[in-house]
Protein backbone atom coordinates (compact mmCIF):
# COMPACT_ATOMS: atom_id res chain seq x y z
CA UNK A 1 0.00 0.00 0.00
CA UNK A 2 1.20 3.62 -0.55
CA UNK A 3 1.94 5.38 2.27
CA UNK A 4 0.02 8.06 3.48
CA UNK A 5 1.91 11.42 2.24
CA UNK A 6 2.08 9.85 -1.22
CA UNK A 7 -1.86 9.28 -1.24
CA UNK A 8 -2.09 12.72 0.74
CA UNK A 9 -0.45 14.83 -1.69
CA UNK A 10 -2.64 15.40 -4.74
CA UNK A 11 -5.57 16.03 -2.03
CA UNK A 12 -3.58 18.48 0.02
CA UNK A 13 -2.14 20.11 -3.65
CA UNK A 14 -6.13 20.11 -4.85
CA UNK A 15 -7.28 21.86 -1.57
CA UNK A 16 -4.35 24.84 -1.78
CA UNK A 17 -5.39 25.48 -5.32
CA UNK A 18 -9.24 26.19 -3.96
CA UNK A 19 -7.70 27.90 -1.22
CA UNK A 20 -5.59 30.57 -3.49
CA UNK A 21 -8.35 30.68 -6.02
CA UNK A 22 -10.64 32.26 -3.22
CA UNK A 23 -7.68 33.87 -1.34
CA UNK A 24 -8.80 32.19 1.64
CA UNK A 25 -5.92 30.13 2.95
CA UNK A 26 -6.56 31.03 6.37
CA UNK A 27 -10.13 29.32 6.51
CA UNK A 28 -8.35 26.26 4.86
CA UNK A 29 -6.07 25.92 7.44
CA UNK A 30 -8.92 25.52 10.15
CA UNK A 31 -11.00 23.61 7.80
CA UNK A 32 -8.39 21.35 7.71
CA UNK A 33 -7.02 21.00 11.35
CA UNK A 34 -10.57 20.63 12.11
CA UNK A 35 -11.14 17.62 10.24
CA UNK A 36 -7.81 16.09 10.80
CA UNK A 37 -8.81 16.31 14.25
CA UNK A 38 -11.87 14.74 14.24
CA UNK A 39 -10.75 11.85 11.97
CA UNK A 40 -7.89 11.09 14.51
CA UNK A 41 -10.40 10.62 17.24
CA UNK A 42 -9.68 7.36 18.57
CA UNK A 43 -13.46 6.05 17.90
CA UNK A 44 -13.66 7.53 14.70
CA UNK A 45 -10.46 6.15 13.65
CA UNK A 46 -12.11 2.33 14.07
CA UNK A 47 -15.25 3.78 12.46
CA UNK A 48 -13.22 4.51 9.52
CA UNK A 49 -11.15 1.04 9.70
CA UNK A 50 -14.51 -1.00 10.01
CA UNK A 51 -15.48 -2.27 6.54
CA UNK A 52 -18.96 -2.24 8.10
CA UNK A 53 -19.43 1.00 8.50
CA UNK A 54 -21.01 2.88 5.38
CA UNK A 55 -18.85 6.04 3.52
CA UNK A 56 -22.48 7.87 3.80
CA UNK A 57 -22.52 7.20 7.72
CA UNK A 58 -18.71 8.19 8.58
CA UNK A 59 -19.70 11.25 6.12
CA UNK A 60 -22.95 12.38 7.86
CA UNK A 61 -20.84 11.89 11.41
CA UNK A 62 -18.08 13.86 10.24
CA UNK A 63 -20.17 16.31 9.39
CA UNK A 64 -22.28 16.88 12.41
CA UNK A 65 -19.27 17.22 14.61
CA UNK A 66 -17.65 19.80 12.27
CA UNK A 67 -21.32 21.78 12.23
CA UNK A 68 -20.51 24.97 10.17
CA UNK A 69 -17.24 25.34 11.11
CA UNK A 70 -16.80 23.97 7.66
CA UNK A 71 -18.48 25.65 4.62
CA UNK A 72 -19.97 24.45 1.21
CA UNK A 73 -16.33 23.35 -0.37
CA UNK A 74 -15.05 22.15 2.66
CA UNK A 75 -17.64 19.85 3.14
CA UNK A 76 -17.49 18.80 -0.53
CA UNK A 77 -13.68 18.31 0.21
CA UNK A 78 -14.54 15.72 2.99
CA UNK A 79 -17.24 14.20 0.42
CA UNK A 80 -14.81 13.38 -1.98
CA UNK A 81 -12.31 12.02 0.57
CA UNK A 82 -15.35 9.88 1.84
CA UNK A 83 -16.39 8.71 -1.16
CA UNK A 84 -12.40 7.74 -2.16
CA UNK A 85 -12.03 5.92 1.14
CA UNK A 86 -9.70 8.72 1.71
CA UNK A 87 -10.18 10.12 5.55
CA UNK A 88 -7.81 8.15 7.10
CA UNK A 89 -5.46 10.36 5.40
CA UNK A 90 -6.43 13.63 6.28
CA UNK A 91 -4.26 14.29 9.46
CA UNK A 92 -1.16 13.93 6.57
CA UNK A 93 -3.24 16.40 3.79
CA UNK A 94 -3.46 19.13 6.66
CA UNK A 95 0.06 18.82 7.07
CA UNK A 96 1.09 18.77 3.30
CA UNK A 97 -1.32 21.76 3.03
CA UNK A 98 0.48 23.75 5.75
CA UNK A 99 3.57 23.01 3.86
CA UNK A 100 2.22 24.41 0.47
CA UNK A 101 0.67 27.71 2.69
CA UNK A 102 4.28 28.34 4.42
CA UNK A 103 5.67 27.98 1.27
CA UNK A 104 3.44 30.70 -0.55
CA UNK A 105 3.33 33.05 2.38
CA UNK A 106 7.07 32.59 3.15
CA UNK A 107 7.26 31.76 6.73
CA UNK A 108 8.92 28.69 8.50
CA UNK A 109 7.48 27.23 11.92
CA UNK A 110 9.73 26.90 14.14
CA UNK A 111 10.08 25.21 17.18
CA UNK A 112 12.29 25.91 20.32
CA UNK A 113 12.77 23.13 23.18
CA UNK A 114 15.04 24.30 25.86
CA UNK A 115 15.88 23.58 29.04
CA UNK A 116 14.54 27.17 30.51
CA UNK A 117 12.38 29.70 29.60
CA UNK A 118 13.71 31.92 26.74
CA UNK A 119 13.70 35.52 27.19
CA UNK A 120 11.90 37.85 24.96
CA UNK A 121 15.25 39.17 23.98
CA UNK A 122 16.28 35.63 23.37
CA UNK A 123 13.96 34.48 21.12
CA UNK A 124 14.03 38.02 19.24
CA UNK A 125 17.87 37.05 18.50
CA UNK A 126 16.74 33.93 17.67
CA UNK A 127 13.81 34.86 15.12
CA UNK A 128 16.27 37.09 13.82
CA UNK A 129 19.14 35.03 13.32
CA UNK A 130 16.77 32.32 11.57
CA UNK A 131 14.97 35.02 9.52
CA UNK A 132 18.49 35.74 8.19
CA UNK A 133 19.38 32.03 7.75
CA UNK A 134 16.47 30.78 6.16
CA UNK A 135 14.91 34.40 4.34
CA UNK A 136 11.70 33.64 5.42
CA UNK A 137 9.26 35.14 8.46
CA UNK A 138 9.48 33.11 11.27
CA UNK A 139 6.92 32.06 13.54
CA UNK A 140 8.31 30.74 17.11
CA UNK A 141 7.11 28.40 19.08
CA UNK A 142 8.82 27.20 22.65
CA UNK A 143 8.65 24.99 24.89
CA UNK A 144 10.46 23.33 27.94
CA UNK A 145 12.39 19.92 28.13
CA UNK A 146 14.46 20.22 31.67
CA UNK A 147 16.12 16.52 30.65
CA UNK A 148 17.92 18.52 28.17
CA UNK A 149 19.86 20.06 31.47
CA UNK A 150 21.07 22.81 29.32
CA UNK A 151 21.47 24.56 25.86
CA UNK A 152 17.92 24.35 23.71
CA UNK A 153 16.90 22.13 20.48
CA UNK A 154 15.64 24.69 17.41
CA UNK A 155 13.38 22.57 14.55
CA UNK A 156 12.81 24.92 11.16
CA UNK A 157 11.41 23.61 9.02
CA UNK A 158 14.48 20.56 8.10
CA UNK A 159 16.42 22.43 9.76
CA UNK A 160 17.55 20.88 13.21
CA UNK A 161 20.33 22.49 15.30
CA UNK A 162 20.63 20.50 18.86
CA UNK A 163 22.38 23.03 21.17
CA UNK A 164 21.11 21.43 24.11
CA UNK A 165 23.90 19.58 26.59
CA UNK A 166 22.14 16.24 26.21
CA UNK A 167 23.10 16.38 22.47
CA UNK A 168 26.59 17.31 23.39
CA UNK A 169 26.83 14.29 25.56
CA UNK A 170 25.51 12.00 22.86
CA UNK A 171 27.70 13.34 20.58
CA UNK A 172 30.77 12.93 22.69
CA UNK A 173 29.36 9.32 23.84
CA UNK A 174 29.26 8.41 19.94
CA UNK A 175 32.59 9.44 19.79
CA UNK A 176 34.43 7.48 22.63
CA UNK A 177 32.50 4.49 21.29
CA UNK A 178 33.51 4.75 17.73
């Protein structure tokens, strides 16, 4: 079987295209995370993996949980993936979508784990260093891993710099062994 991102992609490349043609890439976004999150509720997940279980009726509950938080073309969108046996794979089209949206509105996510809380003026040095790295807008997130002990972990995009003094050790471990 194909995996998931290869099955994923024309969907997620289908629902950008509607999303730039009504300059609405925003609403897409939440459209998306919305449905990705309800198909990755644990009950609806075996709904979806029961062969007994109609495309109409996993359709219908879909859409009653997502109520009008979704609107005409969204709820086409999740027709279609219904109808293709296709929801088990929207967690992965949110995510390819994302990647098509940073892409257009140049910006990277990134991520900051460190062992302490970052200053303001920390992660302004740090935006600004990756904004200059990567020539993109940044938009940080951070959070806090004490088993680190010290240093911090950034994540852009596949970018991955491990600062943190649990890397060092690894490193240096991989080293003696070697």
């Amino acid at each position: 079987m194909a995996e998931k991102s290869t099955i994923a992609r024309p969907y997620a490349q289908a629902a950008f295209e509607l999303a730039q043609d009504k300059n609405d890439l925003r609403a897409w976004s939440e459209m998306l995370a919305l449905g990705a999150m309800i198909v990755s509720d644990e009950q609806l997940t075996r709904l979806i993996d029961n062969p007994e279980v109609s495309k109409d009726a996993l359709l219908e509950v879909i859409l009653k949980v997502a109520g009008d938080r979704l609107d005409t073309v969204g709820r086409n969108f999740i027709r279609v993936l219904a109808d293709n046996g296709r929801l088990n794979v929207l967690p992965e089209i949110a995510l390819l979508y994302e990647q098509h949206r940073a892409e257009a509105e140049r910006y990277v996510d990134a991520e900051v784990i460190s062992a302490f809380p970052l200053s303001d003026a920390q992660q302004q040095t740090l935006v600004d260093s990756l904004k200059k790295k990567l020539g993109r807008e940044i938009r940080l997130t951070t959070s806090i891993d004490e088993s680190l002990i010290g240093g911090a972990v950034v994540r852009a995009g596949d970018l991955v710099i491990d600062g943190s003094i649990t890397g060092h050790l690894n490193k240096l471990a991989q080293t003696l062994i070697a």
